[in-house]
Protein backbone atom coordinates (compact mmCIF):
# COMPACT_ATOMS: atom_id res chain seq x y z
CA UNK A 1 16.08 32.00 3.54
CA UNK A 2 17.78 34.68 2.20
CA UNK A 3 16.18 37.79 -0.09
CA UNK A 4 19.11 36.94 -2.75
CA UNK A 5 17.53 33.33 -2.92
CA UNK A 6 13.85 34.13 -2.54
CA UNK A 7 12.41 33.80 -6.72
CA UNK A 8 10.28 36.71 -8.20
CA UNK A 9 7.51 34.16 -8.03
CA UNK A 10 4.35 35.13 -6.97
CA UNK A 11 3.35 32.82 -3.67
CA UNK A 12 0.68 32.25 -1.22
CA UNK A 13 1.59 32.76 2.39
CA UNK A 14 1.16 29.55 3.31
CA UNK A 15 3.61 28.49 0.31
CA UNK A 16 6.19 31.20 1.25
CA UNK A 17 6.23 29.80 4.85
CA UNK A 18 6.94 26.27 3.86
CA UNK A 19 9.66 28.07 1.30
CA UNK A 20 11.00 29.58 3.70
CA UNK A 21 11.33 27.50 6.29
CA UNK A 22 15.16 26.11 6.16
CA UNK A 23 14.54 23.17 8.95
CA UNK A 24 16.58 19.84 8.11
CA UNK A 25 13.05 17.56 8.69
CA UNK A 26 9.62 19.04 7.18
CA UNK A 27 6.44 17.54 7.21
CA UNK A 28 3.50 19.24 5.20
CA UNK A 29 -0.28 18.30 6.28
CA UNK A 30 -2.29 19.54 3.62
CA UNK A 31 -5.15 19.78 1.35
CA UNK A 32 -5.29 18.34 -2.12
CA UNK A 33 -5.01 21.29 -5.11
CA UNK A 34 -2.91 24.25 -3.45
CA UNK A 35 -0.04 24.03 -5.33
CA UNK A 36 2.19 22.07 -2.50
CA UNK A 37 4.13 19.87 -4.85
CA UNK A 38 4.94 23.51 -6.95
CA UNK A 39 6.47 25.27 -4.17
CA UNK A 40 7.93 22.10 -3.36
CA UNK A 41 9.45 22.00 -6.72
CA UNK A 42 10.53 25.55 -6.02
CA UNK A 43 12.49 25.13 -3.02
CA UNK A 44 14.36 22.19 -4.49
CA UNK A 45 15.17 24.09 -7.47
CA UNK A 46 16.55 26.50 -5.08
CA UNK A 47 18.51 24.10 -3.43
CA UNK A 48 20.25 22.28 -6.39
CA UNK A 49 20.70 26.24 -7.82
CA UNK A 50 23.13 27.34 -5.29
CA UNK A 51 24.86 24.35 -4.05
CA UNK A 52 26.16 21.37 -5.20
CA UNK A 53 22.96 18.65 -3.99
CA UNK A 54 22.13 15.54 -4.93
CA UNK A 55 17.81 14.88 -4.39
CA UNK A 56 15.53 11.78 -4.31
CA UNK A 57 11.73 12.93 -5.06
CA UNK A 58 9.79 9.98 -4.31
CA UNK A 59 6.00 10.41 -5.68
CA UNK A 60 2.83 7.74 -5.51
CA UNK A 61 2.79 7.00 -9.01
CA UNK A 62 5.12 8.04 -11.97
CA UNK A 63 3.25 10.57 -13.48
CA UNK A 64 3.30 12.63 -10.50
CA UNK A 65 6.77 12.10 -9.94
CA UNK A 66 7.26 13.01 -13.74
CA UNK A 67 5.45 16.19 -12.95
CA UNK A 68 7.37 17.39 -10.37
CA UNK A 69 10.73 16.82 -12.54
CA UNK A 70 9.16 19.29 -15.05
CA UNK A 71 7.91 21.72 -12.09
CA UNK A 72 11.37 22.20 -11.17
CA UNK A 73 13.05 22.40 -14.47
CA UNK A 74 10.43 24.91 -14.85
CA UNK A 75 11.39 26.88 -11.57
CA UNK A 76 15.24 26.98 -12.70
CA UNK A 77 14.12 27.96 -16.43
CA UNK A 78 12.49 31.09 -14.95
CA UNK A 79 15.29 32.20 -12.83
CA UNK A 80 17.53 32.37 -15.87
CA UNK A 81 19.43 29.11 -15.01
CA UNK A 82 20.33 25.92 -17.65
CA UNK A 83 19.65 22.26 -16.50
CA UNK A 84 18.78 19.43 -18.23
CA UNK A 85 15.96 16.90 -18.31
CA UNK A 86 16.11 13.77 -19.10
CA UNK A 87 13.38 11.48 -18.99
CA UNK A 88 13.36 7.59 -18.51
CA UNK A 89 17.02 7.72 -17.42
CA UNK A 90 19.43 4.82 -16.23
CA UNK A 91 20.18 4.70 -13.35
CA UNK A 92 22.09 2.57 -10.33
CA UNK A 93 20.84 2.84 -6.66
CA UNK A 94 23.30 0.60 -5.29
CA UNK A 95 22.95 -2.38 -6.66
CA UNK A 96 19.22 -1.35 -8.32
CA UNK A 97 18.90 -0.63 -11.63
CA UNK A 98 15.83 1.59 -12.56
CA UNK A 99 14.55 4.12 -14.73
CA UNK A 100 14.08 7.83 -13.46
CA UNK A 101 13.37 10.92 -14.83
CA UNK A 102 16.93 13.36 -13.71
CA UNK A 103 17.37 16.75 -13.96
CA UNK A 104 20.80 17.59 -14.14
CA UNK A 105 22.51 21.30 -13.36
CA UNK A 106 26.27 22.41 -14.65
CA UNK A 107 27.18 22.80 -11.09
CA UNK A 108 27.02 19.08 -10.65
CA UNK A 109 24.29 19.16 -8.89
CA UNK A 110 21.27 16.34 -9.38
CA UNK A 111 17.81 15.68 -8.87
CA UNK A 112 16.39 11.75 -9.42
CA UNK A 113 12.33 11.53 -9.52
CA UNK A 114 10.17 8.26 -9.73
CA UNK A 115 7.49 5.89 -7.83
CA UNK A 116 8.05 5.45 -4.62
CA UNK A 117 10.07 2.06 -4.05
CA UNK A 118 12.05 0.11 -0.91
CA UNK A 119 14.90 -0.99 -2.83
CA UNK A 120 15.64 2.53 -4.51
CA UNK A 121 15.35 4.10 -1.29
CA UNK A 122 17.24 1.70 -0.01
CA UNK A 123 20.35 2.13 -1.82
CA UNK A 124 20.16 6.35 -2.19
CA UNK A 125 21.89 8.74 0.37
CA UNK A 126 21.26 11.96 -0.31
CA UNK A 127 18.04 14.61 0.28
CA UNK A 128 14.92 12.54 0.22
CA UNK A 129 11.63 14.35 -0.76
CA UNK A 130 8.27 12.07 -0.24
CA UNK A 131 5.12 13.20 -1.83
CA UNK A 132 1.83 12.03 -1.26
CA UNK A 133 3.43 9.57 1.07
CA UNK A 134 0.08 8.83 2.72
CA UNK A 135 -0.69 6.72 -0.18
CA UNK A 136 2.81 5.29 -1.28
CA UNK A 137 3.22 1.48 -1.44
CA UNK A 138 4.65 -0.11 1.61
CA UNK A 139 5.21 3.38 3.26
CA UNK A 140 7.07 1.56 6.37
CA UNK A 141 9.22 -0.45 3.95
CA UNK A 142 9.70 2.90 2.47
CA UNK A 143 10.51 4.62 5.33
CA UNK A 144 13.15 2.16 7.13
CA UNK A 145 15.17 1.89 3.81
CA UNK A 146 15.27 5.54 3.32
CA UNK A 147 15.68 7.16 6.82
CA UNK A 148 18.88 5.91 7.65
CA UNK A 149 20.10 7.38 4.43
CA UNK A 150 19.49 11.00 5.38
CA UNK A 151 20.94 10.48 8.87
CA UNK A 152 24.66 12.02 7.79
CA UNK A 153 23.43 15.03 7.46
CA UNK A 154 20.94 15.29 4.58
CA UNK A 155 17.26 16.91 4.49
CA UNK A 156 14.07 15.33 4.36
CA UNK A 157 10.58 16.92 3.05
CA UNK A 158 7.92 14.70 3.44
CA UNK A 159 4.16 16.34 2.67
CA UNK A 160 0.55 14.74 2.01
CA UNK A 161 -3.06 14.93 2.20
CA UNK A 162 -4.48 12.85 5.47
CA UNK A 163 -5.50 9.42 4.16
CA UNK A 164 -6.52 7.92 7.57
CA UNK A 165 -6.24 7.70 10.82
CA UNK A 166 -2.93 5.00 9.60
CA UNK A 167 0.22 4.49 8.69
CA UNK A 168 3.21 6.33 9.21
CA UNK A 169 2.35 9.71 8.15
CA UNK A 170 0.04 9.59 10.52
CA UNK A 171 1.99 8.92 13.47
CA UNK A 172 4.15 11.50 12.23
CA UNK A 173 1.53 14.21 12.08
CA UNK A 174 0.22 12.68 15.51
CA UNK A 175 3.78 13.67 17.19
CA UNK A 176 3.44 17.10 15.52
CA UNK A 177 0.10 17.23 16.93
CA UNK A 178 -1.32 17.65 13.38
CA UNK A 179 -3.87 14.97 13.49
CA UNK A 180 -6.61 16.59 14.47
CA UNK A 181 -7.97 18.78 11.99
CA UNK A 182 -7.49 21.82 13.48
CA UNK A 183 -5.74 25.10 12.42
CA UNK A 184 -2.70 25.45 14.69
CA UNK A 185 -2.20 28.28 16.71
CA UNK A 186 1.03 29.34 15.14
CA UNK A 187 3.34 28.05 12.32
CA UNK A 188 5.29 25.97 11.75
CA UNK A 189 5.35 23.55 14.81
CA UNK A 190 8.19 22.13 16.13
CA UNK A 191 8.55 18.93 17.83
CA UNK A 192 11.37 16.15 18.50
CA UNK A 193 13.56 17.82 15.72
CA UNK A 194 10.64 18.02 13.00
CA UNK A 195 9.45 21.33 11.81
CA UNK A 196 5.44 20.32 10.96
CA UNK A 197 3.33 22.74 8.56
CA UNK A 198 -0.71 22.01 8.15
CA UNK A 199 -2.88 23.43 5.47
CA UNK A 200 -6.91 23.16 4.52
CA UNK A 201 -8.27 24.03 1.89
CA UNK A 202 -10.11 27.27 3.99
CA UNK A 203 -6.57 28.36 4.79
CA UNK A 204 -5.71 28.03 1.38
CA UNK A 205 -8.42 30.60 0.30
CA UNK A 206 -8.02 32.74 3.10
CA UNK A 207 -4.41 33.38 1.69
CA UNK A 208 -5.61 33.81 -1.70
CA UNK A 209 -6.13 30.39 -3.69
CA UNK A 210 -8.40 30.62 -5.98
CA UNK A 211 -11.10 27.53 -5.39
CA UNK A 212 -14.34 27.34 -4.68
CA UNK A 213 -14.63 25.69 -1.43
CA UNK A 214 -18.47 24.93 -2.00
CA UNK A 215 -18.21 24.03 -5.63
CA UNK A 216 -15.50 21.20 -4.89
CA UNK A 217 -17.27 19.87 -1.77
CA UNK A 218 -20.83 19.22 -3.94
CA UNK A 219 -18.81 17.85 -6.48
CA UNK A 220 -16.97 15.49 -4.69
CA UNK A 221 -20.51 14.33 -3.06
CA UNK A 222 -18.86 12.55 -0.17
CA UNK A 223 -18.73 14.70 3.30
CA UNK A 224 -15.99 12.11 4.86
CA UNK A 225 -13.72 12.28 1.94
CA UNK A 226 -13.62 16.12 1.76
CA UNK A 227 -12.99 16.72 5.21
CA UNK A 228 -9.98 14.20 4.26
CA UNK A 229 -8.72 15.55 1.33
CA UNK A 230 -9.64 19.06 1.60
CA UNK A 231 -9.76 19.92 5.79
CA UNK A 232 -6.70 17.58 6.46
CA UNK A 233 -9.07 15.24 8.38
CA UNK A 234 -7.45 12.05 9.33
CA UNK A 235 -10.65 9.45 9.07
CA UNK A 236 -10.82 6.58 10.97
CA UNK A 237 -9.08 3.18 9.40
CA UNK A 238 -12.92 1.45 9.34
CA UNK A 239 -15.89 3.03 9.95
CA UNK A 240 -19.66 2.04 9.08
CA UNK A 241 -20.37 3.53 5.84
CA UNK A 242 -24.06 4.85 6.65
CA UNK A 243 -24.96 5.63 9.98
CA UNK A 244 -27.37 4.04 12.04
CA UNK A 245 -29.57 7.28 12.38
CA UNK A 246 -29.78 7.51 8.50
CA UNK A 247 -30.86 3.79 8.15
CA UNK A 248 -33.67 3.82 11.26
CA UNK A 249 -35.00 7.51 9.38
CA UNK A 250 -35.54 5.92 6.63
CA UNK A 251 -38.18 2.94 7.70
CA UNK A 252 -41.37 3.58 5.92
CA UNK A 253 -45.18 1.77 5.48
CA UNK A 254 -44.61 2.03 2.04
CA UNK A 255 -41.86 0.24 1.56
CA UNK A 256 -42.13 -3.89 1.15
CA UNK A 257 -39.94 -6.80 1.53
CA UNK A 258 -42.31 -8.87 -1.42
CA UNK A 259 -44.36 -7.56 -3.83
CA UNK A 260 -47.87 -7.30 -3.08
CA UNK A 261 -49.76 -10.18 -5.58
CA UNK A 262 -51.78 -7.33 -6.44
CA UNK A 263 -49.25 -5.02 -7.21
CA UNK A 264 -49.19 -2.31 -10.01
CA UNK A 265 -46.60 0.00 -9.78
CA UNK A 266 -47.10 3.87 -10.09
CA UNK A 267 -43.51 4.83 -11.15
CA UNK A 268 -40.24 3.14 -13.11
CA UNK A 269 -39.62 0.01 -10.96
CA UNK A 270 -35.09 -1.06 -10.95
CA UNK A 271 -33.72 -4.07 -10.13
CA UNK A 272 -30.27 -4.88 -8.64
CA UNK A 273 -29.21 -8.25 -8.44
CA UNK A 274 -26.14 -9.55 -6.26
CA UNK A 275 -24.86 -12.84 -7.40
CA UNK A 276 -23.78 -15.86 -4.60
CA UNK A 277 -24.05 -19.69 -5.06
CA UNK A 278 -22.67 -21.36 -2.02
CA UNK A 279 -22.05 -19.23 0.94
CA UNK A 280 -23.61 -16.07 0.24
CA UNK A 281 -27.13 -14.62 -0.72
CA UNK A 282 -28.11 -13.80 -4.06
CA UNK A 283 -30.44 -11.05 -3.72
CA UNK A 284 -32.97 -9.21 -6.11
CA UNK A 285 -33.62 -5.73 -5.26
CA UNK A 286 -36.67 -3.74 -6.68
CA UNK A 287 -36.80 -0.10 -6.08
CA UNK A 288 -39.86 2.00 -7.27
CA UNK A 289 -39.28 5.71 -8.17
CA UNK A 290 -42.12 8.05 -6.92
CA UNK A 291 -41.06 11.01 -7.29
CA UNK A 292 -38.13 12.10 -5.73
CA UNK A 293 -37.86 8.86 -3.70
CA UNK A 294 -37.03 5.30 -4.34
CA UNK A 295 -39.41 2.65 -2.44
CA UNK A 296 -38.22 -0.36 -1.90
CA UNK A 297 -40.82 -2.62 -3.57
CA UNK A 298 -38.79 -6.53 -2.84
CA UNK A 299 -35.93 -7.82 -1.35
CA UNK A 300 -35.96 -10.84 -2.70
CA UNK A 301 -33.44 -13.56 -1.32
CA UNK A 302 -32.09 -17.08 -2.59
CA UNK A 303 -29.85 -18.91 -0.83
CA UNK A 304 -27.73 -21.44 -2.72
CA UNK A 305 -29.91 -21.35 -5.58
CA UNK A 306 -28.78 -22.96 -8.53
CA UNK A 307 -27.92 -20.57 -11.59
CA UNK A 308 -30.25 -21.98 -13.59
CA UNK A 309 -32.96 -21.00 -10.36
CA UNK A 310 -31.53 -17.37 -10.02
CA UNK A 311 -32.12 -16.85 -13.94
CA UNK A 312 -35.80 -17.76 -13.71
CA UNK A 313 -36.69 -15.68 -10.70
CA UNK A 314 -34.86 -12.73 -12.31
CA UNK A 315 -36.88 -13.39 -15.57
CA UNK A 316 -40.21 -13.60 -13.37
CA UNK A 317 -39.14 -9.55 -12.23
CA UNK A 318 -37.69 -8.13 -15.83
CA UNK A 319 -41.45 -7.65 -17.05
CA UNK A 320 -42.41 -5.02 -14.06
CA UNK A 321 -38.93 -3.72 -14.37
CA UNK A 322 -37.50 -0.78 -16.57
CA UNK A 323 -33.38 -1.58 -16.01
CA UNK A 324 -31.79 -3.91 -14.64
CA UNK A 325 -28.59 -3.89 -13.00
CA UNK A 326 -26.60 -7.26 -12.18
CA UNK A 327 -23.48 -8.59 -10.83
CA UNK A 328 -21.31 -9.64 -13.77
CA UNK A 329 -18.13 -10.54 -11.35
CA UNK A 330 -16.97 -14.05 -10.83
CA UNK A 331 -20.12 -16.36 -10.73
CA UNK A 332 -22.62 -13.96 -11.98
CA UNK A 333 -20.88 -13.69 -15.27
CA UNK A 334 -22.71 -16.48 -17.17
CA UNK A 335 -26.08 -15.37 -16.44
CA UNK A 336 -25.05 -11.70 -16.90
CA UNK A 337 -23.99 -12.01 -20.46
CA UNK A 338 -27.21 -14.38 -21.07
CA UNK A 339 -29.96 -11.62 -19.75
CA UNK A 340 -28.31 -9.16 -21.67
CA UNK A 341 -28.33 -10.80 -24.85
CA UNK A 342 -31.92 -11.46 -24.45
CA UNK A 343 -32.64 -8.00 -23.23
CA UNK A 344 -30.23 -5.83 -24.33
CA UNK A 345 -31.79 -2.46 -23.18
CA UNK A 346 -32.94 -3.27 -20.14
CA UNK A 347 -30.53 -5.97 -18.38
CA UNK A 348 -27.12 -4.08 -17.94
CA UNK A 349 -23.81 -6.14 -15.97
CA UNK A 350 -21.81 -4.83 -13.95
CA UNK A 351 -18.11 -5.95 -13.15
CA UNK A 352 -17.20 -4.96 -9.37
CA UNK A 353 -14.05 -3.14 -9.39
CA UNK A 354 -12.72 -0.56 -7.03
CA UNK A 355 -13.95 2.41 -8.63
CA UNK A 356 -17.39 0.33 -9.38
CA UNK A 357 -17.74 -0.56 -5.73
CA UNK A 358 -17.15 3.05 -5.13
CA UNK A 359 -19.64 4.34 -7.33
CA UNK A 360 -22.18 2.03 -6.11
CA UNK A 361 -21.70 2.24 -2.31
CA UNK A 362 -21.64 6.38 -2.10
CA UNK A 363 -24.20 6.48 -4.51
CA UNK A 364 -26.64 4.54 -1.94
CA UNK A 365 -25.50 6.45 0.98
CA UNK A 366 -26.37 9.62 -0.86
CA UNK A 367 -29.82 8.26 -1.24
CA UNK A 368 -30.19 7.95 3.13
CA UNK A 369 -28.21 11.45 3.24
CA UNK A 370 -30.43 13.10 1.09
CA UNK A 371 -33.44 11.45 2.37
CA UNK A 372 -34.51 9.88 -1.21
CA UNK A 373 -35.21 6.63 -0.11
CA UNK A 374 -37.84 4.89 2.13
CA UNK A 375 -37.14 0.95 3.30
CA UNK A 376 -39.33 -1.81 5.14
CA UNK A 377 -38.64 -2.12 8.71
CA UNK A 378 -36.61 -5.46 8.44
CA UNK A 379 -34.05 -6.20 11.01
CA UNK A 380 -31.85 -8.54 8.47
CA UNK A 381 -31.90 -5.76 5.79
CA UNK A 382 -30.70 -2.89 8.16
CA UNK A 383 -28.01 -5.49 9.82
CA UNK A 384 -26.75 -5.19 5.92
CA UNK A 385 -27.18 -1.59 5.29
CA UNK A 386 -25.00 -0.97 8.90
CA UNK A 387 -22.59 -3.61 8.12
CA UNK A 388 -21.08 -1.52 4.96
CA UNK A 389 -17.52 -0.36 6.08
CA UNK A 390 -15.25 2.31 4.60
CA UNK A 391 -12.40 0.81 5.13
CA UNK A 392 -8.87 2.57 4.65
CA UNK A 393 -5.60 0.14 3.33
CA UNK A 394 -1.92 0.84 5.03
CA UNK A 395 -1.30 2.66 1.47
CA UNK A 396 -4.05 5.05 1.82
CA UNK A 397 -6.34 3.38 -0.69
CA UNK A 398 -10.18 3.23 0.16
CA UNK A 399 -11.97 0.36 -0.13
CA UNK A 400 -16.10 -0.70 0.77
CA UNK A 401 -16.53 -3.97 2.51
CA UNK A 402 -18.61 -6.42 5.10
CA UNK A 403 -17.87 -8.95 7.08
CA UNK A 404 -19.31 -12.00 6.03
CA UNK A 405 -22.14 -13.69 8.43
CA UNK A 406 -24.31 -16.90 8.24
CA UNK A 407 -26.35 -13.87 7.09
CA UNK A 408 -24.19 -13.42 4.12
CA UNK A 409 -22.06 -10.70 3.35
CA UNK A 410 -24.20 -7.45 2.60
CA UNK A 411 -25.56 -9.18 -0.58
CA UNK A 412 -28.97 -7.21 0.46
CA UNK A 413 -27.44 -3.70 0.13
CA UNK A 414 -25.10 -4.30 -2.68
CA UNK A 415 -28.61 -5.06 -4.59
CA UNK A 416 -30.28 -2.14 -3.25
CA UNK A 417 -26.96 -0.34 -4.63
CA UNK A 418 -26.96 -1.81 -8.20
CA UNK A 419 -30.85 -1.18 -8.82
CA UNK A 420 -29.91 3.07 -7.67
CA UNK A 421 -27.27 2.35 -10.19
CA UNK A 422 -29.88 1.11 -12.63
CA UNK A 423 -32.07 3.78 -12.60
CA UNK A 424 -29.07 6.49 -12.60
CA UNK A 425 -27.36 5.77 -15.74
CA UNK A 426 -27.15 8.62 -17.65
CA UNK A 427 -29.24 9.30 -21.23
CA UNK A 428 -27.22 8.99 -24.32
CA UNK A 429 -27.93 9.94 -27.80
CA UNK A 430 -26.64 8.03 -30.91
CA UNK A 431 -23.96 10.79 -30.91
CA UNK A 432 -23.23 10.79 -27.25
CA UNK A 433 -22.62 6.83 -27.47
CA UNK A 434 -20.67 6.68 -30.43
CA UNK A 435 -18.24 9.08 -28.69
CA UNK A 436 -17.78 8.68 -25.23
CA UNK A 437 -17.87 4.36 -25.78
CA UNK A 438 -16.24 3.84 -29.13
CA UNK A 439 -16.19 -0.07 -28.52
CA UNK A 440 -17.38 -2.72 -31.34
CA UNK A 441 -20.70 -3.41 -33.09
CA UNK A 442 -23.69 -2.50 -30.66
CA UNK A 443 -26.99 -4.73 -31.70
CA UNK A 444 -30.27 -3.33 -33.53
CA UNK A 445 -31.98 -3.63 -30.07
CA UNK A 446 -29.69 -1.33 -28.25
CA UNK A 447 -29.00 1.31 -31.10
CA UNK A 448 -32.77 1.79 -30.81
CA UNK A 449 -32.78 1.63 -26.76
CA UNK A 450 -29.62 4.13 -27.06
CA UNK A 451 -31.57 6.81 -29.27
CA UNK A 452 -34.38 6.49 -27.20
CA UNK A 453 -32.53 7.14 -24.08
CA UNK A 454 -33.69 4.44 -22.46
CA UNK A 455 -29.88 2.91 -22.13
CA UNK A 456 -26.36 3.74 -20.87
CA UNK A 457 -24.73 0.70 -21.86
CA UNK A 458 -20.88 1.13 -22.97
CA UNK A 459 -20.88 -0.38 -26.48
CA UNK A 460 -20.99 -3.98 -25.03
CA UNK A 461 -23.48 -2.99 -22.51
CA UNK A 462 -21.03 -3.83 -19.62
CA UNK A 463 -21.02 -0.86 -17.11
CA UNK A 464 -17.02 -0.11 -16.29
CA UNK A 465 -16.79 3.51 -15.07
CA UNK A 466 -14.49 5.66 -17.42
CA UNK A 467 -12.74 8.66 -16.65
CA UNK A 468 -15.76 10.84 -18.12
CA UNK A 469 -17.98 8.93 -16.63
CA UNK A 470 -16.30 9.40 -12.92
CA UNK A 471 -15.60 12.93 -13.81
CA UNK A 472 -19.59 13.59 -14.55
CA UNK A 473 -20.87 11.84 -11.36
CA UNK A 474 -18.16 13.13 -8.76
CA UNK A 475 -15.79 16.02 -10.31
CA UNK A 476 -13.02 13.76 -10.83
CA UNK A 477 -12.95 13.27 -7.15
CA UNK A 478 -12.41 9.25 -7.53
């Protein structure tokens, strides 16, 4: 690029490469938080700046999208230049009719940004930028509408963070020979007409970023998703969520599949309850926290109990227990909202969502990571604990799963997951509750449960993780 067109910005090497870099096809492996989609911004600033150019910025979700459309008015701002944004903007892309956000120069020259969609791609022709297209919806789709529209001529940017070992910015970092997680040798690389650049998050600092490399990695609390967001690690599409060497470490003579009849426990007992009528398990949990560690105390299993049968052995537990956690999804509902009106500080549901699911499943594979938990040496209970998948979606989402058996379908460490859950929810004051949950009338019993800590119910008692709430637990990292 030349000196006349290079901004008095100030940029990271890695950033000034990519900048610089005047290659028709770019792809950008690279770690989450270094300022990609900026100098991304930049260049097409740049671009639509001294020549007549028409854009399409593609992004995951709209506000990104919207972000970059104010990153590069931004960039033409400071280099003394007029354009104009407009947000929410008409527009046709052939026979399409969407909304975009446009920035518009007096040179004639045009910039479109918005989710990533087919159809719009579909009927552009232009320069294509695609952000974050590891997780875009339908990224083939995406990619067969738009490609033939840069093919007279036009440039194409494509950059992303690794969301596994799938899809089609995989393969293209795979013919770059990007995949790998490894530092090339020398940048960029060139291969069948691409121009391929890879950054970590190490790189990143090396070249002066300021993060704290340490500081992100405990907060995210999840080794396999920061070597993918932050190392550029492409992770396997499925792989078993806790490894087998974690699970067989963790077999203890303390730990029980039933309570002893003479039982008395020494520390807070938790219960987790996974709901199933017909084909699965339900299963009640019972963890005892000694110390450090949680004991597994019962794993207590009913299959195709009646509801009626699964409330009455839950009500036999709730006098040993301190919290209970149980799953208020789908046919556990009824008998969620029934134990928690009756016992409104100590039986807490839970709704399985994504983020839920999430927050359950890495918070029990911390426990085997960190060695906090000791379990009975039962073959059907480890065949549950190994049979916990990550699993990675074609869009880059992450999801936690099992296959389902005759054996049922985890049920055993969902419950062991929802009775950690149970005994991690955070203390509240009055205060605390009143402003992080703002929801309805609470009852006497739980505004006395609340100020004496003893309960981290949302107003209704229903535990759906909020963005505080995610932020606290993993730094925002879900």
């Amino acid at each position: 690029m030349d000196s006349e067109r290079t901004p008095a910005v100030p940029l990271y090497a890695y950033q000034k490469r990519w900048l610089e870099d005047d290659s028709r096809f770019k792809l950008w492996v690279k770690s989450v938080q270094i300022g990609a989609s900026w100098v991304m911004a930049l260049e097409l600033a740049l671009a639509l700046l001294f020549a007549k150019q028409t854009w399409l910025w593609m992004s995951a979700s709209q506000r990104q999208s919207r972000e970059a459309a104010e990153y590069t008015k931004t960039h033409i701002t400071a280099m003394g230049a007029v354009a104009r944004l407009d947000l929410d903007a008409e527009e046709f892309f052939g026979k399409t009719r969407t909304l975009v956000d446009r920035v518009v120069m007096p040179n004639g020259s045009r910039a479109f940004f918005l989710p990533a969609n087919p159809d719009t791609a579909r009927g552009f022709a232009g320069n294509v930028v695609l952000d974050e297209f590891a997780i875009h919806q339908n990224p083939k789709a995406i990619w067969a509408a738009m490609f033939g529209r840069v093919s007279r001529g036009y440039r194409l940017r494509v950059l992303s963070s690794p969301k596994g070992a799938i899809g089609k910015f995989f393969d293209l970092a795979r013919m770059l020979g990007l995949d790998g997680g490894l530092r090339p040798a020398a940048q960029p690389v060139a291969a069948r007409g691409w121009s391929g650049h890879w950054t970590d998050v190490h790189m990143a600092v090396a070249d002066g970023a300021p993060l704290d490399v340490e500081q992100l990695r405990e907060a995210m609390g999840d080794d396999d998703l920061f070597a993918q967001e932050y190392l550029c690690q492409f992770l396997d599409a499925e792989k078993q969520l806790i490894p087998t060497e974690l699970i067989e470490s963790a077999v203890s003579g303390r730990a029980t599949m039933a309570l002893p009849s003479d039982f008395r426990a020494s520390g807070p007992v938790y219960m987790g309850t996974d709901v199933a009528r017909r084909r699965d398990l339900t299963v009640h949990a019972l963890l005892e926290l000694l110390g450090e560690n949680y004991v597994v105390r019962a794993i207590d299993c009913q299959r195709k109990a009646t509801f009626a049968a699964q409330k009455a052995r839950m009500k036999e537990f709730l006098p040993l227990v301190r919290r209970h956690a149980i799953d208020a999804s789908g046919l556990g509902m009824q008998n969620a909202e029934e134990l928690h009106r009756e016992y409104p500080a100590k039986c807490e549901p839970v709704e399985y969502t994504a983020d839920v699911k999430s927050h359950l499943m890495l918070g029990a594979k911390r426990l085997f990571e960190d060695r906090r938990i000791e379990i009975p040496d039962d073959r059907d209970l480890k065949a549950d604990l190994k049979a916990v998948k990550r699993i990675i979606t074609e869009s880059g989402g992450i999801r936690y799963d099992a296959r389902r058996t005759d054996n049922g379908h985890s049920d055993r460490a969902n419950a062991i997951a929802l009775a950690w859950h149970a005994s991690d929810r955070p203390r509240q004051t009055m205060a605390d509750h009143s402003a992080i949950v703002g929801r309805g009338v609470v009852t006497a019993g739980e505004i006395a449960a609340i100020a004496a800590g003893a309960s981290g119910n949302g107003g209704d008692g229903w535990f759906k993780p909020r963005p505080i709430e995610r932020q606290r637990r993993f730094g925002g990292a879900l």
